[in-house]
C-alpha atoms as a PDB file:
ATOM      1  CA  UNK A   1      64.464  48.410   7.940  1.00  0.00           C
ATOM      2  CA  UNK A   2      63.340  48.535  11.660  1.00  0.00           C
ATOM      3  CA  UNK A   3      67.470  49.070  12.874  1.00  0.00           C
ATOM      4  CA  UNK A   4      67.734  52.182  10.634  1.00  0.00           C
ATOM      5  CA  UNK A   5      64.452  53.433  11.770  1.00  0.00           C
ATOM      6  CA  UNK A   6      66.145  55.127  14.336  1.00  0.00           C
ATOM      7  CA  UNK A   7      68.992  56.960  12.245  1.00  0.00           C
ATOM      8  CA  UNK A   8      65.853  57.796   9.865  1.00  0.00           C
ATOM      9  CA  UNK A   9      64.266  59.631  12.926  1.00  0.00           C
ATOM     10  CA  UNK A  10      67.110  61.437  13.486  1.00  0.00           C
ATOM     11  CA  UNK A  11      67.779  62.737  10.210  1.00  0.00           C
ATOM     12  CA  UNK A  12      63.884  63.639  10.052  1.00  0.00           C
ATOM     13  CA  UNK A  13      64.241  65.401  13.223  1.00  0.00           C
ATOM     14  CA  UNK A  14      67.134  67.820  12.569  1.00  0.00           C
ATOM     15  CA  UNK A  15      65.385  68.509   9.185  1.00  0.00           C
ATOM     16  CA  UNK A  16      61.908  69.665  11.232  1.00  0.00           C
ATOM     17  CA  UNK A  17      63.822  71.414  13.556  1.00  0.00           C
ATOM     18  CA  UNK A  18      65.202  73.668  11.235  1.00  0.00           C
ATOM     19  CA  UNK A  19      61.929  74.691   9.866  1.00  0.00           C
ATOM     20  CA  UNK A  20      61.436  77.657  10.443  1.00  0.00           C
ATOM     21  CA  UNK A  21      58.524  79.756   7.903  1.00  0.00           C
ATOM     22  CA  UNK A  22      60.370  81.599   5.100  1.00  0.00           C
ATOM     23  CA  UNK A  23      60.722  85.231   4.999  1.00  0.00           C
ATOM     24  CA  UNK A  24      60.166  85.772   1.472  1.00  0.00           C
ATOM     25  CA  UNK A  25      57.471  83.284  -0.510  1.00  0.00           C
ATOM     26  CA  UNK A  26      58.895  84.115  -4.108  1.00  0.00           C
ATOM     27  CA  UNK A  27      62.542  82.433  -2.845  1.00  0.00           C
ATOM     28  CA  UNK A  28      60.625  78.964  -2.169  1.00  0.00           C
ATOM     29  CA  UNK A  29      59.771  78.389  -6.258  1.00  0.00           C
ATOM     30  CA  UNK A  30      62.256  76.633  -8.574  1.00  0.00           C
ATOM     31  CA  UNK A  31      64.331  78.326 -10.661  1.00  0.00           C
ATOM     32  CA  UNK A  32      63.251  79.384 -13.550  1.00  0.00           C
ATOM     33  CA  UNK A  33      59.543  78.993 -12.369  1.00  0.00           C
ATOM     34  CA  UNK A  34      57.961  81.788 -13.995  1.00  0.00           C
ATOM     35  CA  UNK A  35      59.633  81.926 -16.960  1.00  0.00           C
ATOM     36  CA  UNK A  36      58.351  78.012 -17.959  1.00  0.00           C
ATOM     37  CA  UNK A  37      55.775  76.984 -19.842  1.00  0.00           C
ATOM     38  CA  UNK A  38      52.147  77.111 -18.057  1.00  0.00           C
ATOM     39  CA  UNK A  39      49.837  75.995 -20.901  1.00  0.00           C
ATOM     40  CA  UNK A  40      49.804  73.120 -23.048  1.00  0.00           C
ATOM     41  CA  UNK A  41      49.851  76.129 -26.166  1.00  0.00           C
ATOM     42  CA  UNK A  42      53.529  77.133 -24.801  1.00  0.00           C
ATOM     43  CA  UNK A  43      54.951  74.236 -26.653  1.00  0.00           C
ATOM     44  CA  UNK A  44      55.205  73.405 -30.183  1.00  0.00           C
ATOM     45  CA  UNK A  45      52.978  71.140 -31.919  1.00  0.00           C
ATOM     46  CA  UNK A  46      53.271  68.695 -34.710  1.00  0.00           C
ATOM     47  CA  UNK A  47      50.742  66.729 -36.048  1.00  0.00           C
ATOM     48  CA  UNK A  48      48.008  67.532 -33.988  1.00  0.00           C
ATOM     49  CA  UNK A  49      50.185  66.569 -30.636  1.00  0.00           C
ATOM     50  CA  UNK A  50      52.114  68.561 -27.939  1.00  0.00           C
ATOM     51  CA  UNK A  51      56.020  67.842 -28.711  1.00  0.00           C
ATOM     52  CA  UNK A  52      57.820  68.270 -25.299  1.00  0.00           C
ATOM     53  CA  UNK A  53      61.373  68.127 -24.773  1.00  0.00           C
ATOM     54  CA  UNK A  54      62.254  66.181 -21.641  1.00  0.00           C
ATOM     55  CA  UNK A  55      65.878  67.187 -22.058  1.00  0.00           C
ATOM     56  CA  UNK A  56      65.509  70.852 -21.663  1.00  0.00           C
ATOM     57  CA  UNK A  57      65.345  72.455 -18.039  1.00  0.00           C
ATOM     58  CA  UNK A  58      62.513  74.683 -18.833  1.00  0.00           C
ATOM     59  CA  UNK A  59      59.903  72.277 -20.730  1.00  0.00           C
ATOM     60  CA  UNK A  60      60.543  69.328 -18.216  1.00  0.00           C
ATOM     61  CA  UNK A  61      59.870  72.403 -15.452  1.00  0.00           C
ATOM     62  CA  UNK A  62      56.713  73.606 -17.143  1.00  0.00           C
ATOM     63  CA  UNK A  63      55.067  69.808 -17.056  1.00  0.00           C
ATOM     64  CA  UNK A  64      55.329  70.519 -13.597  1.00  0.00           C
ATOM     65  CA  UNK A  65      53.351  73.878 -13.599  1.00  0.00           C
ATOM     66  CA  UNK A  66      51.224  72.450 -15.748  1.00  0.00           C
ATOM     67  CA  UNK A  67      50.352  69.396 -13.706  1.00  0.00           C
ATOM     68  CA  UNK A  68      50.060  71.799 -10.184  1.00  0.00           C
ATOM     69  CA  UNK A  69      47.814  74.362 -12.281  1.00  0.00           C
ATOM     70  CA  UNK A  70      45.731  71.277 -13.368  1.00  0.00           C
ATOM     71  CA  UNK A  71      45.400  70.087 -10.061  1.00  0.00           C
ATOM     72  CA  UNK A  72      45.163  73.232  -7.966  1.00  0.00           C
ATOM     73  CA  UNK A  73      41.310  73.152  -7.942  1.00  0.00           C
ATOM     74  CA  UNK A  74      41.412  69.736  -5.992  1.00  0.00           C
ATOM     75  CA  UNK A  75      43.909  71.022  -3.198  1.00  0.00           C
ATOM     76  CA  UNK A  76      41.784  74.756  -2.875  1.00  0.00           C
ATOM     77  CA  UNK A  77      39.751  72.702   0.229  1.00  0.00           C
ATOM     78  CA  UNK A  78      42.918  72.608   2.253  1.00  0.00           C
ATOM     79  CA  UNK A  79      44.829  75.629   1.537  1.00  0.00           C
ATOM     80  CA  UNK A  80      44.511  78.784  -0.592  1.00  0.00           C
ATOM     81  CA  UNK A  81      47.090  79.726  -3.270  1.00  0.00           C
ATOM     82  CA  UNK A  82      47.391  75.749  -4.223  1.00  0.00           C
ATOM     83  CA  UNK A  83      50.334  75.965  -1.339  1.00  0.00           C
ATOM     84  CA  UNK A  84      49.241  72.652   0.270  1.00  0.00           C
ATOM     85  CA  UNK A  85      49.075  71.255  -3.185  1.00  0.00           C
ATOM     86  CA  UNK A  86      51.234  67.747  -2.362  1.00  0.00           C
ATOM     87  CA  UNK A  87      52.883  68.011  -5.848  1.00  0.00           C
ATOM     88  CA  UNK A  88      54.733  70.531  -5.132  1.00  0.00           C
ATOM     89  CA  UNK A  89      57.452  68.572  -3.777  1.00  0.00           C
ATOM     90  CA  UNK A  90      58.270  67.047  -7.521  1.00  0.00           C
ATOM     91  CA  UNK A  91      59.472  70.588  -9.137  1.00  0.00           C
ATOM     92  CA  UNK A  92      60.739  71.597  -5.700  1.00  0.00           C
ATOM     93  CA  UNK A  93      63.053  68.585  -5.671  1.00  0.00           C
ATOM     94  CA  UNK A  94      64.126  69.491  -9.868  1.00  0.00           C
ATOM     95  CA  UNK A  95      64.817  72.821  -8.808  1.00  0.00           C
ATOM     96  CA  UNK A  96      66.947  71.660  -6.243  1.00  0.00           C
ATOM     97  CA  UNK A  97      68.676  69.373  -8.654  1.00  0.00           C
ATOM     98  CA  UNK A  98      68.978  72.055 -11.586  1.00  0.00           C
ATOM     99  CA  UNK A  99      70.655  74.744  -9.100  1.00  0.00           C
ATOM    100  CA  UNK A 100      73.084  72.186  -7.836  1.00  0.00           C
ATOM    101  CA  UNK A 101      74.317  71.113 -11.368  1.00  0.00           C
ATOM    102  CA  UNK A 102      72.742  67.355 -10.524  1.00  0.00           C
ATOM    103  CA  UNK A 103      71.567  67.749 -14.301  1.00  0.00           C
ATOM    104  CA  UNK A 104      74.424  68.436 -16.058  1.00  0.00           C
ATOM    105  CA  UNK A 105      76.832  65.821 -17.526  1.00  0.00           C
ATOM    106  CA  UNK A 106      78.861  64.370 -15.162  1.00  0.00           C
ATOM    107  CA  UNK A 107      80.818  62.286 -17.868  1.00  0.00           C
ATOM    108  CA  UNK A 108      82.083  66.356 -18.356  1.00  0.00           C
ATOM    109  CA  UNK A 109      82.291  65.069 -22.354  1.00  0.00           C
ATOM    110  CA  UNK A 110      79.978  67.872 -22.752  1.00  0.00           C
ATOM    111  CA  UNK A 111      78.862  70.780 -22.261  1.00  0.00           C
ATOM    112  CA  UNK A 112      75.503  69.931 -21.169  1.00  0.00           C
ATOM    113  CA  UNK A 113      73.972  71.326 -17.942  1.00  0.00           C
ATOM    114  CA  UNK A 114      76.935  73.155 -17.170  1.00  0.00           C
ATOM    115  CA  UNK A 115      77.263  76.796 -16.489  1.00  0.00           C
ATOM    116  CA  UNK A 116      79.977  77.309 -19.032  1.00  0.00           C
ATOM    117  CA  UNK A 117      77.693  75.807 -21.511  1.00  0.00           C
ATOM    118  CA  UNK A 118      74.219  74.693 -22.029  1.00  0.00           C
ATOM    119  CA  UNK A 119      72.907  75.313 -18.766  1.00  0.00           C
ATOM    120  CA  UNK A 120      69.417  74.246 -19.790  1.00  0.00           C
ATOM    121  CA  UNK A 121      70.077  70.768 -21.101  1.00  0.00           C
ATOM    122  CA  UNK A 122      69.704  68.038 -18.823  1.00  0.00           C
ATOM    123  CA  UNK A 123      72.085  65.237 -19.604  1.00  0.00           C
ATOM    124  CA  UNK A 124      71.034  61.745 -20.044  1.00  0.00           C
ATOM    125  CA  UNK A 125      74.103  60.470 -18.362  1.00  0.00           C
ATOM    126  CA  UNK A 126      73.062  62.049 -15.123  1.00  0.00           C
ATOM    127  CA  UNK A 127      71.808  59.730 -12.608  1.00  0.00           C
ATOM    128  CA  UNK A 128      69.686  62.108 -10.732  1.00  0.00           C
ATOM    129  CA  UNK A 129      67.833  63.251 -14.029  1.00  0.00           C
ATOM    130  CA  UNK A 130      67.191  59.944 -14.965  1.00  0.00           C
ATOM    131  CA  UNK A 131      65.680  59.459 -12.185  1.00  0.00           C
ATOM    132  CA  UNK A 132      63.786  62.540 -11.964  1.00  0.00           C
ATOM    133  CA  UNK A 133      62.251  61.430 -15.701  1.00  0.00           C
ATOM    134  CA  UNK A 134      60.364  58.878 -13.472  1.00  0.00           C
ATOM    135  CA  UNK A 135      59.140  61.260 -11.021  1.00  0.00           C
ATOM    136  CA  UNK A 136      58.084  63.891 -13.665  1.00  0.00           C
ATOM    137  CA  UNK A 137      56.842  61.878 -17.392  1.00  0.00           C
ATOM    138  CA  UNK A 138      55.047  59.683 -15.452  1.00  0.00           C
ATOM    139  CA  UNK A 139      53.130  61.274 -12.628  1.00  0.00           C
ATOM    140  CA  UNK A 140      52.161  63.999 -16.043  1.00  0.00           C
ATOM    141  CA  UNK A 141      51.253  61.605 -18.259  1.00  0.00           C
ATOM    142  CA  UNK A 142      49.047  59.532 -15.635  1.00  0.00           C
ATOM    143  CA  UNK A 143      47.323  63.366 -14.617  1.00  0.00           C
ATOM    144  CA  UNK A 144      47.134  63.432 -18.813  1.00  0.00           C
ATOM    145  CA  UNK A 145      45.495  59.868 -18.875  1.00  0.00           C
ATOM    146  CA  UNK A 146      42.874  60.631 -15.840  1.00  0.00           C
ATOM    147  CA  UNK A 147      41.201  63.405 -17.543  1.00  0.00           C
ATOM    148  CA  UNK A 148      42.735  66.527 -15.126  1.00  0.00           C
ATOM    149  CA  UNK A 149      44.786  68.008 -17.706  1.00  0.00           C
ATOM    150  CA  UNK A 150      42.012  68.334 -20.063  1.00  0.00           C
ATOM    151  CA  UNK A 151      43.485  67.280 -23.289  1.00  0.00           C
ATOM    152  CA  UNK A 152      43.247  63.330 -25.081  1.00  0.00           C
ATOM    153  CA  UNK A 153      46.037  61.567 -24.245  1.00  0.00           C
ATOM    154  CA  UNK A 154      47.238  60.930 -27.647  1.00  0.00           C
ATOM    155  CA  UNK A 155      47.832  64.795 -27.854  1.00  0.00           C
ATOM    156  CA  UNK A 156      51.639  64.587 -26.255  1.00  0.00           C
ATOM    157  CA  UNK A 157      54.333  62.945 -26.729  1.00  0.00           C
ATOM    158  CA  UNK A 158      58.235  63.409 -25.646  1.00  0.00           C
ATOM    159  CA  UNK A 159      61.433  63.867 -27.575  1.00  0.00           C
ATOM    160  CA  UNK A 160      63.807  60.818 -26.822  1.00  0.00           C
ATOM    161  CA  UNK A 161      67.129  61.794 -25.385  1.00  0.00           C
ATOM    162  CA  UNK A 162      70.353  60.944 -27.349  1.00  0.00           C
ATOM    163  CA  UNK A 163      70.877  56.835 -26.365  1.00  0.00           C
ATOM    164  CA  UNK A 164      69.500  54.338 -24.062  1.00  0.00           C
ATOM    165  CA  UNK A 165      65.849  55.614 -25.370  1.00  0.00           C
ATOM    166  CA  UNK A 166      64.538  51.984 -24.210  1.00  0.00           C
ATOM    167  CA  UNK A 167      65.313  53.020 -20.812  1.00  0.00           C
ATOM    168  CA  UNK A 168      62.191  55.988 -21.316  1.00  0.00           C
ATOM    169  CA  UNK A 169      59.017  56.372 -22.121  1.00  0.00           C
ATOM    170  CA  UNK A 170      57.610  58.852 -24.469  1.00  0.00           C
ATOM    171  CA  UNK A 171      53.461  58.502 -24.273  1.00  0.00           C
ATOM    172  CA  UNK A 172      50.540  57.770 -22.607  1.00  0.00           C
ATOM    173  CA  UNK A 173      50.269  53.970 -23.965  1.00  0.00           C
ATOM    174  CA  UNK A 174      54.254  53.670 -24.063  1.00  0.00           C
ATOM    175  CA  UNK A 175      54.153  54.152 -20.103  1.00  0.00           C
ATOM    176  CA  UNK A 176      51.801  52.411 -19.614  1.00  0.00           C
ATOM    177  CA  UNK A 177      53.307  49.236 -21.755  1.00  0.00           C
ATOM    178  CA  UNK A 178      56.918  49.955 -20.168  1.00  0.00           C
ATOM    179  CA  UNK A 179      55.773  50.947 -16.388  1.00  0.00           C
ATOM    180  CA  UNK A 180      52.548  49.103 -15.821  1.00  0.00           C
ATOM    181  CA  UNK A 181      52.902  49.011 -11.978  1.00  0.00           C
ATOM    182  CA  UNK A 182      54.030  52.512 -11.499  1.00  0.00           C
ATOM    183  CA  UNK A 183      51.479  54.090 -13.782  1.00  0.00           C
ATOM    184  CA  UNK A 184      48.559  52.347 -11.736  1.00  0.00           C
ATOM    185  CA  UNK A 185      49.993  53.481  -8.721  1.00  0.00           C
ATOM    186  CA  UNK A 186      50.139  57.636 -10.228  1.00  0.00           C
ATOM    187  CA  UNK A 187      46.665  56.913 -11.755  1.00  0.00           C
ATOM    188  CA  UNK A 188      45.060  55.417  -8.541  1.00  0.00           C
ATOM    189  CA  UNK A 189      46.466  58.749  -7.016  1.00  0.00           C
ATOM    190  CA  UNK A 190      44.655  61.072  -9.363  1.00  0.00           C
ATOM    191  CA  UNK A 191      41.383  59.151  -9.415  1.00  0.00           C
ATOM    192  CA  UNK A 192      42.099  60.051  -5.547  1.00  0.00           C
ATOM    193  CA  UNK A 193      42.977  63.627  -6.357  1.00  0.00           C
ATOM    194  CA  UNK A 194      39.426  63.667  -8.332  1.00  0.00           C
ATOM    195  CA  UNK A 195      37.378  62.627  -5.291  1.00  0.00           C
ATOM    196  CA  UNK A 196      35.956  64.867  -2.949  1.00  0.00           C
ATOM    197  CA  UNK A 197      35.869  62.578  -0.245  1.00  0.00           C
ATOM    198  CA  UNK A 198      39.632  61.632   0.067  1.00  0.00           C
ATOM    199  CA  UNK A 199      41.811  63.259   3.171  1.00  0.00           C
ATOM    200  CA  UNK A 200      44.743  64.694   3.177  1.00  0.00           C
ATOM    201  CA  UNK A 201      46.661  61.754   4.431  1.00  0.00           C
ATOM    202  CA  UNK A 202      44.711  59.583   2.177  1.00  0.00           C
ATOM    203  CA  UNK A 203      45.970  61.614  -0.883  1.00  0.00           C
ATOM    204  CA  UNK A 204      49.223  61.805   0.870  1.00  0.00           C
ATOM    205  CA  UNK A 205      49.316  57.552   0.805  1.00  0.00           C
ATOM    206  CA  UNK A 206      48.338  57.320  -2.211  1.00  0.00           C
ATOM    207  CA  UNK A 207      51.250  60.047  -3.508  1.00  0.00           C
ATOM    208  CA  UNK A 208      53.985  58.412  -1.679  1.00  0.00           C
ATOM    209  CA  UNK A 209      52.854  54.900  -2.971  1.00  0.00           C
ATOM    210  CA  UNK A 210      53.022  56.146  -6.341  1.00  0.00           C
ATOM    211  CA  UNK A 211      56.346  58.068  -5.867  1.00  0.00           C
ATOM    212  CA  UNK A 212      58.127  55.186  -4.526  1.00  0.00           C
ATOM    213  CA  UNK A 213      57.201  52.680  -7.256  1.00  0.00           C
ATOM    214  CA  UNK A 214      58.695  54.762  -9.828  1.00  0.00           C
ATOM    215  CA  UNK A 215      61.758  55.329  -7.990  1.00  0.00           C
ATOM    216  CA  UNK A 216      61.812  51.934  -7.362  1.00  0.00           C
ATOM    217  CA  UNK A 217      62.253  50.959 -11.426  1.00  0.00           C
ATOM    218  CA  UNK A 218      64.523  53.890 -11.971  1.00  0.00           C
ATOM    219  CA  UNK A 219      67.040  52.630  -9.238  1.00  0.00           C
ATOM    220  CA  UNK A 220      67.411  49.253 -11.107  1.00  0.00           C
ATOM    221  CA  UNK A 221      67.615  51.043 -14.372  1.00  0.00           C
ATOM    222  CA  UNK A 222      70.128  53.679 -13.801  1.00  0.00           C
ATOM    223  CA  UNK A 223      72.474  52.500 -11.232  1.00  0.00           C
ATOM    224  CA  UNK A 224      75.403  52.066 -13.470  1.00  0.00           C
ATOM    225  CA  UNK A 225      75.025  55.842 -14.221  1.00  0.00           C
ATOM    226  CA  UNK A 226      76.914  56.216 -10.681  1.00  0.00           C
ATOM    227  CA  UNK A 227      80.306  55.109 -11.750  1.00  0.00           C
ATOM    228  CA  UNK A 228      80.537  59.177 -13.406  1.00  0.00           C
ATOM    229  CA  UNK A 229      80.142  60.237 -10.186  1.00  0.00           C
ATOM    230  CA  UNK A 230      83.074  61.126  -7.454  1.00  0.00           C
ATOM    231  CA  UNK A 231      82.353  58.492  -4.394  1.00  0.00           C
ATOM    232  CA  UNK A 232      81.646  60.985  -2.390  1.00  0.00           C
ATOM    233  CA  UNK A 233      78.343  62.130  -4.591  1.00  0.00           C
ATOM    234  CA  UNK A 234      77.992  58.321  -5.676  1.00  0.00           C
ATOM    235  CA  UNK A 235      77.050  57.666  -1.931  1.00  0.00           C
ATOM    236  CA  UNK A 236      75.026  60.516  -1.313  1.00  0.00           C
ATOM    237  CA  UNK A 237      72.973  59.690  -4.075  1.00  0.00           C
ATOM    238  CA  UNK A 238      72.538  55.891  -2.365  1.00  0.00           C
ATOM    239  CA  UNK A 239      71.581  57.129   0.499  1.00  0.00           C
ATOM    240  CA  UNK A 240      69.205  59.926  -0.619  1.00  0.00           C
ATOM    241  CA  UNK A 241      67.625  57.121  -2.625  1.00  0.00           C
ATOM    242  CA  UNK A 242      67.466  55.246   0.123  1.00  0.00           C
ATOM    243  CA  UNK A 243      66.262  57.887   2.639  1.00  0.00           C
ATOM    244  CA  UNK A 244      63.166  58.433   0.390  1.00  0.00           C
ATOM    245  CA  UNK A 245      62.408  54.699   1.227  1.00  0.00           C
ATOM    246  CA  UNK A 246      61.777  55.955   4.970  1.00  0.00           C
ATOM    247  CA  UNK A 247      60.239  59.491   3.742  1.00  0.00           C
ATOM    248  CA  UNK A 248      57.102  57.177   2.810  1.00  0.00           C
ATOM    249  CA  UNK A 249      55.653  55.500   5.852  1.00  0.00           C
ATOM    250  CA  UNK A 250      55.150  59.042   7.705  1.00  0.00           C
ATOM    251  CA  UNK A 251      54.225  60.290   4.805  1.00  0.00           C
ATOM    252  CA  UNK A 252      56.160  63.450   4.700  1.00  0.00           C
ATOM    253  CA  UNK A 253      54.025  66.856   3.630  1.00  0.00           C
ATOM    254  CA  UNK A 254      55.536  67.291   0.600  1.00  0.00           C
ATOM    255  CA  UNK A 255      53.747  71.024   0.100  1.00  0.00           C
ATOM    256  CA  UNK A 256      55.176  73.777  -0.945  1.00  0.00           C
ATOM    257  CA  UNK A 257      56.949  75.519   1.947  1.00  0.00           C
ATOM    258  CA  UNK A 258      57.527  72.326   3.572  1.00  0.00           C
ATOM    259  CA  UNK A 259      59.326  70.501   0.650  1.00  0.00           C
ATOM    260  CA  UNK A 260      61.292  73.976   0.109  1.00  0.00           C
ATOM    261  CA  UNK A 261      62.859  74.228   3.865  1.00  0.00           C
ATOM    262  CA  UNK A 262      63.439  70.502   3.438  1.00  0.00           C
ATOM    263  CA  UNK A 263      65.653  70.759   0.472  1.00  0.00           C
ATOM    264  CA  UNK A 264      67.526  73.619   2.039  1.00  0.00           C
ATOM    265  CA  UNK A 265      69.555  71.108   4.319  1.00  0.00           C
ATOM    266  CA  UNK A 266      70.271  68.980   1.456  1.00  0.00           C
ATOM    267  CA  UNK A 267      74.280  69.817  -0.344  1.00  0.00           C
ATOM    268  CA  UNK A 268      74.077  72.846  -1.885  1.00  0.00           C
ATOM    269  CA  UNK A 269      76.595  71.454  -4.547  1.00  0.00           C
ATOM    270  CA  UNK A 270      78.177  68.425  -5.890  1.00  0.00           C
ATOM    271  CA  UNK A 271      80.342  66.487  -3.368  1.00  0.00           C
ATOM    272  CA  UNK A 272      83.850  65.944  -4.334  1.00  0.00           C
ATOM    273  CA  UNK A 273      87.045  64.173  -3.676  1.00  0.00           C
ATOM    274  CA  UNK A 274      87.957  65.415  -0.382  1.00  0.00           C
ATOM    275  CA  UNK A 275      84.537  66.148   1.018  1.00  0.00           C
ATOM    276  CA  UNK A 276      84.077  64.669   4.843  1.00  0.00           C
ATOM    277  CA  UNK A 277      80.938  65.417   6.216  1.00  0.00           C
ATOM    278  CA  UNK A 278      80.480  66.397   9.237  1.00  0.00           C
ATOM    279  CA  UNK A 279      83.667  68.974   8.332  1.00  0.00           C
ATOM    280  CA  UNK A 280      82.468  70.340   5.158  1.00  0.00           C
ATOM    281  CA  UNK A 281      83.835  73.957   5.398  1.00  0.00           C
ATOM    282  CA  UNK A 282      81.086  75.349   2.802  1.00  0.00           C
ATOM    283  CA  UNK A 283      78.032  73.671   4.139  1.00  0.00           C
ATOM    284  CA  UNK A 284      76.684  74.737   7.276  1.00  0.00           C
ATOM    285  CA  UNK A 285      76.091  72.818  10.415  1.00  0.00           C
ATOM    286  CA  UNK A 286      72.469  71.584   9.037  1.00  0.00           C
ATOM    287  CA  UNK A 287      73.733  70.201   5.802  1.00  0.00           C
ATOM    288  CA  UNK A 288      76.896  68.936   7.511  1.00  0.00           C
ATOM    289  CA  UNK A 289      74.951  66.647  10.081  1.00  0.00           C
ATOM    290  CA  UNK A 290      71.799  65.668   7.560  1.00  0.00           C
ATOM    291  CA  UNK A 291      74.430  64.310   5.406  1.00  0.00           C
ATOM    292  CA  UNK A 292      76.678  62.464   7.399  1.00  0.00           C
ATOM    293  CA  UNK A 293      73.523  61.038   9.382  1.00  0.00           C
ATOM    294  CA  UNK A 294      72.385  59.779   5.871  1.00  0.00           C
ATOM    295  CA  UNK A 295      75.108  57.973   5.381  1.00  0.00           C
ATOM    296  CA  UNK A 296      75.201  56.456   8.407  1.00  0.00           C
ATOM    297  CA  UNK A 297      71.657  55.424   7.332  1.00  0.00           C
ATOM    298  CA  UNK A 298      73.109  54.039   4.131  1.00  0.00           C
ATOM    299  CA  UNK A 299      76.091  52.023   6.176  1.00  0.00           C
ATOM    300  CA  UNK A 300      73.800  50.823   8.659  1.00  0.00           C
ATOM    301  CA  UNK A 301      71.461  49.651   6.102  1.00  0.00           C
ATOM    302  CA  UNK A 302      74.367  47.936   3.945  1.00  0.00           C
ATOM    303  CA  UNK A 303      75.511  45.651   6.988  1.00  0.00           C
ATOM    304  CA  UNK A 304      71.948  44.936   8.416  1.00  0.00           C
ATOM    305  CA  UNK A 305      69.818  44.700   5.563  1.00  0.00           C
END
């Protein structure tokens, strides 16, 4: 890792330097934000328990404003507004995802997730949902499991999506049983969260920690999801992985308006046949260089290790 350090720093560095504070603080929420669920009561129950649909846009979106409503209270000593609130970055990233069309079907055997169609269903066969399941059921069923939400844990559960349901899981004790190491890591964080004592960068640690042991399961599980995938995307989607790897150690801020200007160097679209980065006509000079630079991170890292 120490040879692609420096491409890292580089990549880092063009992203910072295009930070600049944004000029309008409603544009900086996911889509869709306010019209989610906020409350447990906004979904249906059965049977005593909170049925959420993990497979919908707007429910997997409103465990997320759940979870940084929950948690605001614990972030109010650094920032007011729950701005600072280092959870942010999770529905930031989804947003990012969901306005791109990263969630829809990229088989294109349905019309799942795409404009045309269902624009609200994620799609199982996406690799960057699948992915995202890890960074969103777990880190709100751990919160669920540490008390912060305020309800028992064996009050929600998930609908499964339409195959490869062993890949998921659905509960409290099915995460738990499926993703022991990750879970501990999202449930050290919250006891963390909980503790009046803990720093910022201790909180921040502990996030990242957590964050990369999830992504670290869902890699193995879902790589074969890149083959739908045009090689341009296929490789972005290696190296973003890959770039999240060196995100960790200096602990990126992953706040609100931080995480936001981040994600606006990122492609603003799915990459195609044809797309050469740094000559992407429809991408501006940003986007062009943070993507070719992480690829060079991803090339660099194939050859040396």
């Amino acid at each position: 890792m120490a040879f692609n350090l420096p491409c890292a720093c580089v990549i880092i560095g063009c992203i910072f330097a295009s930070l600049v504070k944004t000029s309008n603080i409603s544009d900086v929420y996911p889509p869709l934000w306010k019209e989610s669920p906020g409350q447990f009561s906004d979904y249906k129950i059965e049977n005593g328990k909170y049925i959420i649909n993990f497979w919908s846009y707007r429910d997997r979106l409103g465990t997320y404003k759940i979870l940084l409503n929950k948690t605001a209270k614990y972030f109010a000593k650094f920032s007011l507004e729950n701005e600072q609130n280092i959870l942010w970055g999770l529905p930031v990233h989804h947003g990012w995802q969901y306005h791109t069309g990263r969630l829809a079907d990229p088989t294109q055997s349905t019309d799942c997730g795409h404009k045309s169609g269902d624009h609200l269903c994620i799609s199982v066969d996406s690799w960057w949902a699948d992915l995202n399941y890890y960074l969103s059921a777990m880190p709100f069923l751990a919160a669920v499991d540490s008390g912060i939400m305020g309800i028992s844990p064996d009050n929600v559960t998930f609908l499964p999506p339409s195959k490869d349901q062993m890949n998921f899981c659905y509960n409290v004790s099915n995460c738990h049983l499926s993703f022991p190491e990750a879970m501990k890591k999202w449930n050290e964080f919250y006891q963390l969260v909980k503790s009046h004592s803990s720093s910022f960068d201790d909180l921040l640690e502990s996030l990242w920690a957590a964050h990369v042991s999830s992504l670290d399961v869902a890699r193995k599980n879902f790589q074969n999801r890149l083959k739908y995938y045009s090689k341009q995307e296929a490789d972005f989607a290696r190296s973003w992985a890959l770039f999240v790897d060196y995100l960790a150690p200096p602990r990126f801020p992953t706040t609100l308006i931080r995480t936001y200007e981040f994600q606006k160097e990122l492609p603003r679209r799915m990459l195609v046949s044809g797309d050469k980065a740094p000559f992407i006509s429809d991408f501006s000079g940003f986007q062009n260089t943070v993507l070719f630079a992480l690829n060079l991170l991803h090339k660099v890292h194939k050859y040396t290790g």
